[in-house]
C-alpha atoms as a PDB file:
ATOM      1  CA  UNK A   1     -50.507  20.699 103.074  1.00  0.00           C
ATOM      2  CA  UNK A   2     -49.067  24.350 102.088  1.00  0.00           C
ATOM      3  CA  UNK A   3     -45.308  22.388 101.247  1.00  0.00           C
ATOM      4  CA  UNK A   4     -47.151  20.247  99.070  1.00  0.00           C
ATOM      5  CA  UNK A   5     -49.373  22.691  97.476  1.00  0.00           C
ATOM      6  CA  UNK A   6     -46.024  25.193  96.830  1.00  0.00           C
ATOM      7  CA  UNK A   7     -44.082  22.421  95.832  1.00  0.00           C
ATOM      8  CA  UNK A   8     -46.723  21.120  93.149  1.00  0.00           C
ATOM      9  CA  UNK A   9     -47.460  24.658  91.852  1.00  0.00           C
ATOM     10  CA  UNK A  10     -43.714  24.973  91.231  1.00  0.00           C
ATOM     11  CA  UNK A  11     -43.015  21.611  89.510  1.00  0.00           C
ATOM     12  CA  UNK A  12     -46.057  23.142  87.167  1.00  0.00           C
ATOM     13  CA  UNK A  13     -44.718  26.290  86.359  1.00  0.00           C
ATOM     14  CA  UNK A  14     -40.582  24.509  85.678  1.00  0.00           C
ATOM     15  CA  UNK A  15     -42.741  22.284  83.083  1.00  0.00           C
ATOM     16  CA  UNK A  16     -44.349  24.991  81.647  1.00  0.00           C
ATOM     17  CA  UNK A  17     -41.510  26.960  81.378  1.00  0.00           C
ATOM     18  CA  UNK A  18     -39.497  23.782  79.866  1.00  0.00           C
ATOM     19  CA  UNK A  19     -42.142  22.885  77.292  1.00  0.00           C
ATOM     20  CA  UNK A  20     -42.124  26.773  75.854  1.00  0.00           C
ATOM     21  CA  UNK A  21     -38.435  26.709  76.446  1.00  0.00           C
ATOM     22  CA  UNK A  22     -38.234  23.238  74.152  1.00  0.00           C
ATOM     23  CA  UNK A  23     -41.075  23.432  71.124  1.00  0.00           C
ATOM     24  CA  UNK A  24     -40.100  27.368  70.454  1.00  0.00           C
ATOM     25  CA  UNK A  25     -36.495  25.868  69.520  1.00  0.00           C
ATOM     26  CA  UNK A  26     -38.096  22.631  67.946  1.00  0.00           C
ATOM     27  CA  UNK A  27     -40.178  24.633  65.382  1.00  0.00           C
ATOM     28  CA  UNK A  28     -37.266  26.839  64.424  1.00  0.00           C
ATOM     29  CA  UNK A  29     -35.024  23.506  64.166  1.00  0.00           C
ATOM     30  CA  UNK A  30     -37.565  21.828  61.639  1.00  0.00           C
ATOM     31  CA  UNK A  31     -36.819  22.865  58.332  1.00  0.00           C
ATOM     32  CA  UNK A  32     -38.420  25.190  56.276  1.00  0.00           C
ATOM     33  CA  UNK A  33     -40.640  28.201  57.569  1.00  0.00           C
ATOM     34  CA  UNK A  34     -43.890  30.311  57.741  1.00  0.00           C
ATOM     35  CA  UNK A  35     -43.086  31.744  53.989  1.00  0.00           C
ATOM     36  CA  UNK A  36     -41.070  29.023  52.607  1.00  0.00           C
ATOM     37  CA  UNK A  37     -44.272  27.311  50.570  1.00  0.00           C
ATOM     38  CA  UNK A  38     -44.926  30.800  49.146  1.00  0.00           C
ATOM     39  CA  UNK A  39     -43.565  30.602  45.344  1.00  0.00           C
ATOM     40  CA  UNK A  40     -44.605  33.160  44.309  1.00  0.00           C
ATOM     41  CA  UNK A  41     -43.164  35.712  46.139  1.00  0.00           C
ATOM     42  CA  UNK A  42     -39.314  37.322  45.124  1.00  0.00           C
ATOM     43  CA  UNK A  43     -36.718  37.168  47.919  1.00  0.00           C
ATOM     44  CA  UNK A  44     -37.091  40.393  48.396  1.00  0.00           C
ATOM     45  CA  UNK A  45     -40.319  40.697  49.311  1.00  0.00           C
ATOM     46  CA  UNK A  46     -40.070  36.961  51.310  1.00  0.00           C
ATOM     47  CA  UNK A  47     -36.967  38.733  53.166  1.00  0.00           C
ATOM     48  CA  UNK A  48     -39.468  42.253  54.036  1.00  0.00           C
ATOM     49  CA  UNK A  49     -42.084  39.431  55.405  1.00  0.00           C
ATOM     50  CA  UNK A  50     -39.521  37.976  57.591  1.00  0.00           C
ATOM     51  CA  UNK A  51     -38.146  41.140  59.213  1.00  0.00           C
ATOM     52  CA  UNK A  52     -41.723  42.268  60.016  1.00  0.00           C
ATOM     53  CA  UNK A  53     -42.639  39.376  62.034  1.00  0.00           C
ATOM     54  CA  UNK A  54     -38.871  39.320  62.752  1.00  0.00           C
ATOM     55  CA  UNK A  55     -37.648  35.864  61.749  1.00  0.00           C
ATOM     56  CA  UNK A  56     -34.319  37.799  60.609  1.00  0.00           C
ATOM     57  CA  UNK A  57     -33.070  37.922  63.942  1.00  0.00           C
ATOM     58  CA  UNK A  58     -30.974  35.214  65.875  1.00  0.00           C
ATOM     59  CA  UNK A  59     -32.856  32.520  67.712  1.00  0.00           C
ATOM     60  CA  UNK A  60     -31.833  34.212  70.877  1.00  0.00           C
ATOM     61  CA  UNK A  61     -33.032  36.960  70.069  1.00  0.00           C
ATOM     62  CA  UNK A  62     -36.549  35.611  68.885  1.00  0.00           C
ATOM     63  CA  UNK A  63     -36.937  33.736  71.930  1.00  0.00           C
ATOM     64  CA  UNK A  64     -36.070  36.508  74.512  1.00  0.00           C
ATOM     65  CA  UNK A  65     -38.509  38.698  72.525  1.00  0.00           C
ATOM     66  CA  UNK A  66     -41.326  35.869  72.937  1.00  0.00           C
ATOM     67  CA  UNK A  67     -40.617  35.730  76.402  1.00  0.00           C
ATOM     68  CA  UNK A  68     -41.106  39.364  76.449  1.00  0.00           C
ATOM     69  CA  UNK A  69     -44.531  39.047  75.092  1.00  0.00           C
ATOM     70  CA  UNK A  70     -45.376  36.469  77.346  1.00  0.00           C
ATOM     71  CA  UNK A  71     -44.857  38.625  80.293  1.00  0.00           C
ATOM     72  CA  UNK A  72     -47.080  41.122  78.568  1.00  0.00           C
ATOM     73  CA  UNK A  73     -49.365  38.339  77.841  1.00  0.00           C
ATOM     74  CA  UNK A  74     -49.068  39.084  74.302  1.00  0.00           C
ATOM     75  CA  UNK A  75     -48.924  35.644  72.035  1.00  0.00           C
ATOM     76  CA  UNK A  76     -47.809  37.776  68.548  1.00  0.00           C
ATOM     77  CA  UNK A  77     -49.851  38.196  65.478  1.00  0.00           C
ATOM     78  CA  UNK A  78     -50.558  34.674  63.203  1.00  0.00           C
ATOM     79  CA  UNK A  79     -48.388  34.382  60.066  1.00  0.00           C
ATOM     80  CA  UNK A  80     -51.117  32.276  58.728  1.00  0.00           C
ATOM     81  CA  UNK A  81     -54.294  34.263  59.410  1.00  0.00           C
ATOM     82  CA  UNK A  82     -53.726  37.580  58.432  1.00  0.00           C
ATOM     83  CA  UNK A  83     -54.651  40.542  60.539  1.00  0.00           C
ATOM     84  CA  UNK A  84     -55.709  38.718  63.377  1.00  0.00           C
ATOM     85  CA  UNK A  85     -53.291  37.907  67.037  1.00  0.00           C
ATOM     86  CA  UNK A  86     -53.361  33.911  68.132  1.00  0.00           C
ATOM     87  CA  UNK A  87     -55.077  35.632  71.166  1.00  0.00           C
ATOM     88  CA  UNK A  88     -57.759  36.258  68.752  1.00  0.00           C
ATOM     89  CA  UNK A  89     -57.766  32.810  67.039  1.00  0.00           C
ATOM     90  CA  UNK A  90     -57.812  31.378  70.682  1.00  0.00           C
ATOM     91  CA  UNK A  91     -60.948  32.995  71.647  1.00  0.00           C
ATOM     92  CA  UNK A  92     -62.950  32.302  68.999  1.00  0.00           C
ATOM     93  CA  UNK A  93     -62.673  28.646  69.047  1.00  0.00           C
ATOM     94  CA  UNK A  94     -61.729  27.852  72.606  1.00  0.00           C
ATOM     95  CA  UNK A  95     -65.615  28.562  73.990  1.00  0.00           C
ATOM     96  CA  UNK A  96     -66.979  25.871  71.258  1.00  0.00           C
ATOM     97  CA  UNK A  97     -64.426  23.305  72.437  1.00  0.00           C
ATOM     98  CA  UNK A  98     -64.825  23.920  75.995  1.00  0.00           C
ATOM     99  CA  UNK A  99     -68.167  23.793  75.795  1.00  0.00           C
ATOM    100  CA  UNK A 100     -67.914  20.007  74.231  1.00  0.00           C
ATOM    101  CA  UNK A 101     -65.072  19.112  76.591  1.00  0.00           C
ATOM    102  CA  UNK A 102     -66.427  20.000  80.044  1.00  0.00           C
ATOM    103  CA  UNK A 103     -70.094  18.422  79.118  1.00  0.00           C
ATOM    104  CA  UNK A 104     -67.816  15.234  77.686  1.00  0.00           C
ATOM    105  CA  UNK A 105     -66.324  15.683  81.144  1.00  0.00           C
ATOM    106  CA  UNK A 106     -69.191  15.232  83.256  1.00  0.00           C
ATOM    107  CA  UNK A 107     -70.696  12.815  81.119  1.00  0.00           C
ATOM    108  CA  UNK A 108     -67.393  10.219  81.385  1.00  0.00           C
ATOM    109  CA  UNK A 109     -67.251  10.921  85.087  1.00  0.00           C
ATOM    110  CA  UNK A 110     -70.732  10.031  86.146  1.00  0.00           C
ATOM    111  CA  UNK A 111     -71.672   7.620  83.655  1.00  0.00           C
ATOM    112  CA  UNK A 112     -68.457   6.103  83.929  1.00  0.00           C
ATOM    113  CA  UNK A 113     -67.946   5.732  87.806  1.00  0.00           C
ATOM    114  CA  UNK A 114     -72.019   4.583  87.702  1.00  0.00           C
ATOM    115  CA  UNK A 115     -70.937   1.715  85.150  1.00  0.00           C
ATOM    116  CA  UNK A 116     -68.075   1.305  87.484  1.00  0.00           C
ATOM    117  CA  UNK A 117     -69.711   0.682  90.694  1.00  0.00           C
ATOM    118  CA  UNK A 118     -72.312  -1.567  89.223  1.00  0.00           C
ATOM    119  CA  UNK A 119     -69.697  -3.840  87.928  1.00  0.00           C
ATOM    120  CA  UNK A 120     -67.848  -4.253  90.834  1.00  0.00           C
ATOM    121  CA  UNK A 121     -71.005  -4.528  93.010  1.00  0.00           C
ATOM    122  CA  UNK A 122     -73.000  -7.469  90.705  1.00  0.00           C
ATOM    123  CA  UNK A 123     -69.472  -8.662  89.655  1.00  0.00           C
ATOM    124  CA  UNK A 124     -69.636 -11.801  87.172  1.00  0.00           C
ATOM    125  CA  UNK A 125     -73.684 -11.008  86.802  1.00  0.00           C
ATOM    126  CA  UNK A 126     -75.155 -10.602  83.649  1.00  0.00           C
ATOM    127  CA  UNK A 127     -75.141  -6.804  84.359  1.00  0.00           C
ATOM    128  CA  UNK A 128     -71.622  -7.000  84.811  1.00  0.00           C
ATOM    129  CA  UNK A 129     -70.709  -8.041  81.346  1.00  0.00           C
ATOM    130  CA  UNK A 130     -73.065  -5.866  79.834  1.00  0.00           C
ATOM    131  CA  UNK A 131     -71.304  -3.003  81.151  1.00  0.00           C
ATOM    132  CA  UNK A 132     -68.086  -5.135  80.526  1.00  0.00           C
ATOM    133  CA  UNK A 133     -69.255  -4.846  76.905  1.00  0.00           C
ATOM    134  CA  UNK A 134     -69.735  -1.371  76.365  1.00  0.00           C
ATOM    135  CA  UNK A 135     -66.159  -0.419  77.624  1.00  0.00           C
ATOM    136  CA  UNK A 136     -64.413  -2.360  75.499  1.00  0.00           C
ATOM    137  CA  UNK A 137     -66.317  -0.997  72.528  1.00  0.00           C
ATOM    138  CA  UNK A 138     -65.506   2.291  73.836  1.00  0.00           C
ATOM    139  CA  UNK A 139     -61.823   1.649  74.082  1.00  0.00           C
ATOM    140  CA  UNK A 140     -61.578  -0.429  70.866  1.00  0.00           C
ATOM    141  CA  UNK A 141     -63.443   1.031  67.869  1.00  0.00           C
ATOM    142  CA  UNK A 142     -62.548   4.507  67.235  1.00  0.00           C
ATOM    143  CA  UNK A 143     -63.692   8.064  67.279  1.00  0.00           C
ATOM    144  CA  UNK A 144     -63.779   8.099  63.224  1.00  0.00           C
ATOM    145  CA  UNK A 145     -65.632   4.982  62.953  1.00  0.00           C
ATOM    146  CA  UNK A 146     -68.531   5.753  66.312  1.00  0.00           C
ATOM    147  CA  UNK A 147     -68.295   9.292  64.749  1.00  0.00           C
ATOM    148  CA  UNK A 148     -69.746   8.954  61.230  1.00  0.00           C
ATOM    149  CA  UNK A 149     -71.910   6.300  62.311  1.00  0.00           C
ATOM    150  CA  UNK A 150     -73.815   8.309  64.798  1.00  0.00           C
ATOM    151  CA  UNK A 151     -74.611  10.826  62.191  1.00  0.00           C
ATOM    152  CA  UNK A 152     -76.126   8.226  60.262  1.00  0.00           C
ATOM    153  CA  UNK A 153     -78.369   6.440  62.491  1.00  0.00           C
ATOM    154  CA  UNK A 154     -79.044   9.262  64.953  1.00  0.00           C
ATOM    155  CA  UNK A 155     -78.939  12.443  62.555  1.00  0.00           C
ATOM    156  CA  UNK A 156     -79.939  10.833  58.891  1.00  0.00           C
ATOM    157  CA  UNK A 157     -82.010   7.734  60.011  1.00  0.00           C
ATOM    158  CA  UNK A 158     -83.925   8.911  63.101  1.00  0.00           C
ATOM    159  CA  UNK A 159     -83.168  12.690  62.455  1.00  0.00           C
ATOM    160  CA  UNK A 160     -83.222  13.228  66.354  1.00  0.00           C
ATOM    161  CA  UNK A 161     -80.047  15.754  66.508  1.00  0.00           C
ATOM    162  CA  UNK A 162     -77.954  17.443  63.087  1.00  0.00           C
ATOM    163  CA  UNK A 163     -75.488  15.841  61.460  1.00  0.00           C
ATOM    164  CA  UNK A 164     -73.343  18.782  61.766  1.00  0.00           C
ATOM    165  CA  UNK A 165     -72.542  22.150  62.691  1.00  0.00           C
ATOM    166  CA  UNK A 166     -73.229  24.373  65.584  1.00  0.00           C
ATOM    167  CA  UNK A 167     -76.536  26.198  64.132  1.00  0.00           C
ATOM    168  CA  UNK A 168     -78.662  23.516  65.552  1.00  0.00           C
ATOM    169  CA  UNK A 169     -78.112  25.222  69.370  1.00  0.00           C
ATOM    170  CA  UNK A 170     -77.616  22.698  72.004  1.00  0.00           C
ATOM    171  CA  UNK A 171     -79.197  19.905  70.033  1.00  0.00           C
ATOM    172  CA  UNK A 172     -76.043  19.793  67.478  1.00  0.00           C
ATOM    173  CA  UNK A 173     -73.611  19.338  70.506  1.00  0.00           C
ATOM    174  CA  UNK A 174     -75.042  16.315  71.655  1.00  0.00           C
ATOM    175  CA  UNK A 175     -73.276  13.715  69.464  1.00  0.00           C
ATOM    176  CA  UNK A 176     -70.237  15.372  69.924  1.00  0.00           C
ATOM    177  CA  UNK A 177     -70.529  15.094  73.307  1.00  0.00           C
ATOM    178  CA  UNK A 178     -71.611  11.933  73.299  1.00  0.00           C
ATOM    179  CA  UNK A 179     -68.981  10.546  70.822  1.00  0.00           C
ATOM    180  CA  UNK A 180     -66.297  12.386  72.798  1.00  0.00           C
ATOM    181  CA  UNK A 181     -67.137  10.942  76.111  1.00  0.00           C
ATOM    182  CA  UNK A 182     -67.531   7.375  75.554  1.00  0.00           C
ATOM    183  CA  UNK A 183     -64.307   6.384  75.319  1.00  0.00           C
ATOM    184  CA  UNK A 184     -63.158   7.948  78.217  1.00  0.00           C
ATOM    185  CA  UNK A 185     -66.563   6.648  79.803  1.00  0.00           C
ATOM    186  CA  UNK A 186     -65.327   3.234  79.027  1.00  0.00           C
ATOM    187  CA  UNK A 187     -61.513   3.886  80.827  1.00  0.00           C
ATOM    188  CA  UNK A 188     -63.572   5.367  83.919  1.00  0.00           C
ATOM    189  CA  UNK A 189     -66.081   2.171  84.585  1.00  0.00           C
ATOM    190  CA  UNK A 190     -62.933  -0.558  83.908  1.00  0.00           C
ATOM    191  CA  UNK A 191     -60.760   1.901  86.444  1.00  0.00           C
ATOM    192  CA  UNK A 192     -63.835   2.506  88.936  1.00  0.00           C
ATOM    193  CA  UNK A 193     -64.640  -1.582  88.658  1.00  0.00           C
ATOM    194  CA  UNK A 194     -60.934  -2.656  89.847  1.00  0.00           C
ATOM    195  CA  UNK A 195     -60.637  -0.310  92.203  1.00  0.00           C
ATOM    196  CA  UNK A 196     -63.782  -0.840  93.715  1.00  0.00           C
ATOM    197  CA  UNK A 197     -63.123  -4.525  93.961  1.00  0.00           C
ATOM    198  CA  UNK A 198     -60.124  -4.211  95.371  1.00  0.00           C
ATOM    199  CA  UNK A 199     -60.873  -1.494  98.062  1.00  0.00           C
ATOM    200  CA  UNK A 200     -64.030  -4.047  99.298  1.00  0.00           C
ATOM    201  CA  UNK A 201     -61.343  -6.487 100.456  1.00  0.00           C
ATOM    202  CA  UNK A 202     -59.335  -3.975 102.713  1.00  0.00           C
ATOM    203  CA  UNK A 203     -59.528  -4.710 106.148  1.00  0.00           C
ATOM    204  CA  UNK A 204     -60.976  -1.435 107.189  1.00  0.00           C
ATOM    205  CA  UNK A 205     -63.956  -2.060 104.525  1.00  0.00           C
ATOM    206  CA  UNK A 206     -63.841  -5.501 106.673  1.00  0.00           C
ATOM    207  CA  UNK A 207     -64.680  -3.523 109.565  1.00  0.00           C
ATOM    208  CA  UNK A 208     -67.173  -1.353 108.358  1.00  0.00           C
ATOM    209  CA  UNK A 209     -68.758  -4.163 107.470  1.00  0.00           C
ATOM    210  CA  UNK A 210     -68.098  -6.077 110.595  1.00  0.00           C
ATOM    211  CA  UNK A 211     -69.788  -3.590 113.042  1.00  0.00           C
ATOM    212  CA  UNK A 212     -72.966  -3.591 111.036  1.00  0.00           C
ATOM    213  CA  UNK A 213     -73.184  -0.520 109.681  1.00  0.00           C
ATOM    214  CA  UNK A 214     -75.215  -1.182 106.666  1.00  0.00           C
ATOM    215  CA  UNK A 215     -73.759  -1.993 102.950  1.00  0.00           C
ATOM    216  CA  UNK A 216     -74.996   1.326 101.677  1.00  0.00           C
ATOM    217  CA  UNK A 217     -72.707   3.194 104.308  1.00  0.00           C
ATOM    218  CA  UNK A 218     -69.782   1.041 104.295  1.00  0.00           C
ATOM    219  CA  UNK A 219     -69.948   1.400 100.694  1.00  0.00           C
ATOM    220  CA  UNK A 220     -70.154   5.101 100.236  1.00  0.00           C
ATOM    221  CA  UNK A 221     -68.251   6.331 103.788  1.00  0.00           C
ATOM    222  CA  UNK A 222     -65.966   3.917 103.422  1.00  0.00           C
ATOM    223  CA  UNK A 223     -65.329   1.911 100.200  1.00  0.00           C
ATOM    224  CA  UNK A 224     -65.587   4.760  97.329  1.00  0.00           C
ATOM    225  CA  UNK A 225     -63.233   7.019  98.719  1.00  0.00           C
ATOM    226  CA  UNK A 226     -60.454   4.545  98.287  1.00  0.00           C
ATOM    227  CA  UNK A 227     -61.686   3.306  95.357  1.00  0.00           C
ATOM    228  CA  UNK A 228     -61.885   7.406  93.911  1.00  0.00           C
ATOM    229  CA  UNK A 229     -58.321   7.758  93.803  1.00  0.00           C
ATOM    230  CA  UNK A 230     -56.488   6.192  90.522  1.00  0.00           C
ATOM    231  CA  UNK A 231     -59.852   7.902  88.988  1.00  0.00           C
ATOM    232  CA  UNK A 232     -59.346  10.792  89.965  1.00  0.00           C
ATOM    233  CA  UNK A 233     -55.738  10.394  88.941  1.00  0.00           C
ATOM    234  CA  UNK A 234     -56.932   9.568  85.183  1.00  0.00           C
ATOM    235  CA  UNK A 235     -58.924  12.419  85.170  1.00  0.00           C
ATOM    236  CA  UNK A 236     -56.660  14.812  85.471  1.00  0.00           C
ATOM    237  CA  UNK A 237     -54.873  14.453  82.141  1.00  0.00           C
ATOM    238  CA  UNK A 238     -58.253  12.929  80.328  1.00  0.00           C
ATOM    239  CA  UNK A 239     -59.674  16.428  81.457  1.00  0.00           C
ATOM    240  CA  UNK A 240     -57.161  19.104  79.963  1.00  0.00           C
ATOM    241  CA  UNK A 241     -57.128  16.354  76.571  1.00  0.00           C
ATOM    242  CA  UNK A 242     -61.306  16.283  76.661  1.00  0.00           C
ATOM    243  CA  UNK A 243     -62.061  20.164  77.631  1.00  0.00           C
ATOM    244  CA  UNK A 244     -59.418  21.182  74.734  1.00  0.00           C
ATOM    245  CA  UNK A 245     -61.485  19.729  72.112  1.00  0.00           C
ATOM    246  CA  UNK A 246     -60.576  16.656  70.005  1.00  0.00           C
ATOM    247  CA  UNK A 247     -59.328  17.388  66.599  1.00  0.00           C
ATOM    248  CA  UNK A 248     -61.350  14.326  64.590  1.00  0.00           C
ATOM    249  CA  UNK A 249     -64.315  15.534  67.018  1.00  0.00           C
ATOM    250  CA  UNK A 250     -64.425  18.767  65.879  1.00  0.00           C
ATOM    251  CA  UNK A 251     -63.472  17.298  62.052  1.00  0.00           C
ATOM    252  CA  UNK A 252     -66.455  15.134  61.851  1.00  0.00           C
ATOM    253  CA  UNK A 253     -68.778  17.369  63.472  1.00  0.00           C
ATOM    254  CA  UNK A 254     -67.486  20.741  61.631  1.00  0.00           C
ATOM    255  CA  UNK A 255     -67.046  22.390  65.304  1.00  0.00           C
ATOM    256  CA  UNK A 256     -65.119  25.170  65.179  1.00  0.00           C
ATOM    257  CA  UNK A 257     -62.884  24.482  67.760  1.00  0.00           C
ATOM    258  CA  UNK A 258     -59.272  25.565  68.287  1.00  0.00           C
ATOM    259  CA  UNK A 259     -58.510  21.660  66.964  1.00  0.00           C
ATOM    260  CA  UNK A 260     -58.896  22.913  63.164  1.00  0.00           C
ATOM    261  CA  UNK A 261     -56.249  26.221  63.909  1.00  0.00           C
ATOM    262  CA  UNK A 262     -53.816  23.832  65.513  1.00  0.00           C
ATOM    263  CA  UNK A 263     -53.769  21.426  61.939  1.00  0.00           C
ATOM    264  CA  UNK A 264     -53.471  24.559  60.443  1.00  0.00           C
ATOM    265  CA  UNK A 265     -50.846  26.307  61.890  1.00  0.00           C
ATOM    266  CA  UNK A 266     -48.749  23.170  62.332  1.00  0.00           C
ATOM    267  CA  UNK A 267     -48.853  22.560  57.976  1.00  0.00           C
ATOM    268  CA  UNK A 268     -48.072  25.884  57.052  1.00  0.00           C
ATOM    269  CA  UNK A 269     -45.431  26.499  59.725  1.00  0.00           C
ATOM    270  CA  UNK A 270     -47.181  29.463  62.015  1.00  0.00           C
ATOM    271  CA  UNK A 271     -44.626  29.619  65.007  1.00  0.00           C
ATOM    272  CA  UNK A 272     -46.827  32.152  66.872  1.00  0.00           C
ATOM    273  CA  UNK A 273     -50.148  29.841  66.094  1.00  0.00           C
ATOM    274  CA  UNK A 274     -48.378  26.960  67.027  1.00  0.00           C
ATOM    275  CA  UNK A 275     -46.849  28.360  70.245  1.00  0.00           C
ATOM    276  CA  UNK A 276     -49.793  29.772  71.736  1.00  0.00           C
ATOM    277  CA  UNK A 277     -52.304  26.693  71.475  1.00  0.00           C
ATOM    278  CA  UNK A 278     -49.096  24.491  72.984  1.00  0.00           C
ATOM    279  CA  UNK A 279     -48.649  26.352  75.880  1.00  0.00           C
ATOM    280  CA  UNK A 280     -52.920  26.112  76.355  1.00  0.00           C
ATOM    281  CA  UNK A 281     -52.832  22.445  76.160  1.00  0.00           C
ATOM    282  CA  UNK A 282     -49.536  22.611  78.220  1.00  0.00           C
ATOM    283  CA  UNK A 283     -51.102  25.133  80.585  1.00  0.00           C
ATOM    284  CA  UNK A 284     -54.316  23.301  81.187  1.00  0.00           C
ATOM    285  CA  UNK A 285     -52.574  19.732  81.163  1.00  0.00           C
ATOM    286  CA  UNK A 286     -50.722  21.089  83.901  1.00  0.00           C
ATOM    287  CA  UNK A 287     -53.253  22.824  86.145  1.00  0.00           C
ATOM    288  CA  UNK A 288     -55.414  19.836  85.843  1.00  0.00           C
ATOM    289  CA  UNK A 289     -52.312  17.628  86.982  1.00  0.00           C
ATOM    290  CA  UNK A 290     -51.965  19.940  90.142  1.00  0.00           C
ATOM    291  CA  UNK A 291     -55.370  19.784  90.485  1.00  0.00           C
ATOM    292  CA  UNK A 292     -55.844  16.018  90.914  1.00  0.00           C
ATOM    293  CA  UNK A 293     -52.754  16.192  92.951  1.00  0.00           C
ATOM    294  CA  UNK A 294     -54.282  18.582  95.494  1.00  0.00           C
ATOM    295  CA  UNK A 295     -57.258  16.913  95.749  1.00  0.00           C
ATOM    296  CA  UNK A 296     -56.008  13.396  96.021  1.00  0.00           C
ATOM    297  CA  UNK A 297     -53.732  14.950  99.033  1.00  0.00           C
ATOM    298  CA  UNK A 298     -56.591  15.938 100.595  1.00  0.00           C
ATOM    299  CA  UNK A 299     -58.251  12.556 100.400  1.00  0.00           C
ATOM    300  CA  UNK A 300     -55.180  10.556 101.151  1.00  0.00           C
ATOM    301  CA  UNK A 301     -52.571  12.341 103.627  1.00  0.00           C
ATOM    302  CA  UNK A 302     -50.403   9.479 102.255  1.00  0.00           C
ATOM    303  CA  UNK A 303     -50.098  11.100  98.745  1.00  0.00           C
ATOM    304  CA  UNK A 304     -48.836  14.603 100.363  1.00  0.00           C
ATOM    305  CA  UNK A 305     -46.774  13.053 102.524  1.00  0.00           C
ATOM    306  CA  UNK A 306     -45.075  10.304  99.889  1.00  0.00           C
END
């Protein structure tokens, strides 16, 4: 179990260190840059800009001197948002978004394994297509369509939660938790159905059943822990994506989330910006992949030993 863990942790950090290595060169590549928009500037002054945040020197040279800061973990001052470091920008919208992502988390994951397991246990029932139902609206209509029209019925019409916002307190994060979960609530209950179906015709679920050890125990000894696995697979990825915020979510509901700083910085070229929230999503996309992959060792000696 150590070789695996060491080996997984090190895959992580190579893919870290190639997706810094690849979209610091990519932004440099693109033309244009941070001050290019700004008319109304003379070279001059453009050129005194561009040696303070040093965009004079070679690429080389910028990129060993971001690595530098790295190491210090130092992520350089914004060239968009003046006087303030994307360290800064990070941590003032990172607690709103993962405050929204891990509640989104644990919403898809239990309501979605629930909806799961009582399709595959009433399969072809009336129940079954009802849940049946729901995931494919999840999956098929769209964040910016179930988005607006939850602030009309639930905010406007019934007046239950805000329409926007964060003043509300906890009330005014429940449609955007609620928005931002059911989609991936829909991909958990079609995953946790199939599974689930197919793990009750193993032959060791055979046996359980065989011996006479009751449904309930075959079902939840037995049954779910083989039926767990490509869930818990999906959930690594659909965690880092959910827990970093969703940019229409955080549109719609004015949350402000690191999703509006990342539109930002990407439009008006702010390398540093840019840089730091890529190597979150990177960072977290990654841990959550090792994550999964640790635990699904642990559940399955077959996975650590593949």
């Amino acid at each position: 179990m150590l070789r695996f863990v060491l080996k997984r942790t090190g895959d992580g950090l190579l893919t870290l260190a190639a997706l810094v290595t690849l979209t610091f060169f990519a932004l440099r590549l693109a033309p244009g840059g941070p001050f290019s928009r700004n008319r109304k500037i003379s070279p001059e002054v453009q050129a005194n800009i561009e040696a303070a945040f040093h965009l004079d020197e070679p690429v080389i040279q910028q990129f060993g001197r971001y690595l530098w800061g790295l190491a210090h973990l130092d992520l350089g001052p914004s060239t968009r948002f003046r006087d303030y470091s994307v360290s800064d920008l990070i941590a003032s919208g990172l607690p709103y978004s993962l405050t929204i992502g891990f509640w989104a988390v644990v919403v898809a994951t239990f309501v979605g394994i629930g909806f799961g397991l009582i399709g595959a246990l009433r399969r072809n029932s009336a129940t079954d297509y009802a849940v049946g139902v729901i995931a494919v609206t999840g999956i098929a209509v769209p964040i910016f369509v179930i988005g607006p029209l939850a602030q009309v019925v639930f905010a406007l019409n019934l007046n239950w939660v805000p329409v926007a916002g964060t003043d509300g307190g906890w009330r005014s994060l429940v449609l955007p938790i609620l928005v931002l979960s059911l989609p991936n609530i829909a991909y958990i209950s079609r995953l946790t159905r199939s599974a689930m179906i197919e793990t009750m015709r193993e032959n060791y679920v055979r046996t359980a059943r065989a011996k006479g050890i009751g449904p309930t125990r075959t079902i939840v000894h037995h049954a779910l822990t083989g039926a767990m696995l490509p869930v818990i697979a999906y959930l690594g990825p659909a965690t880092a994506a959910i827990i970093t915020g969703s940019i229409l979510i955080e549109t719609i509901f004015a949350v402000p989330g690191i999703g509006r700083f990342f539109v930002d910085a990407a439009l008006n070229r702010d390398y540093p910006l840019v840089m730091g929230i890529t190597l979150l999503y990177g960072g977290l996309l990654i841990a959550f992949n090792i994550a999964t992959d640790l635990l699904r060792g642990w559940m399955d000696p077959r996975v650590r030993h593949g």
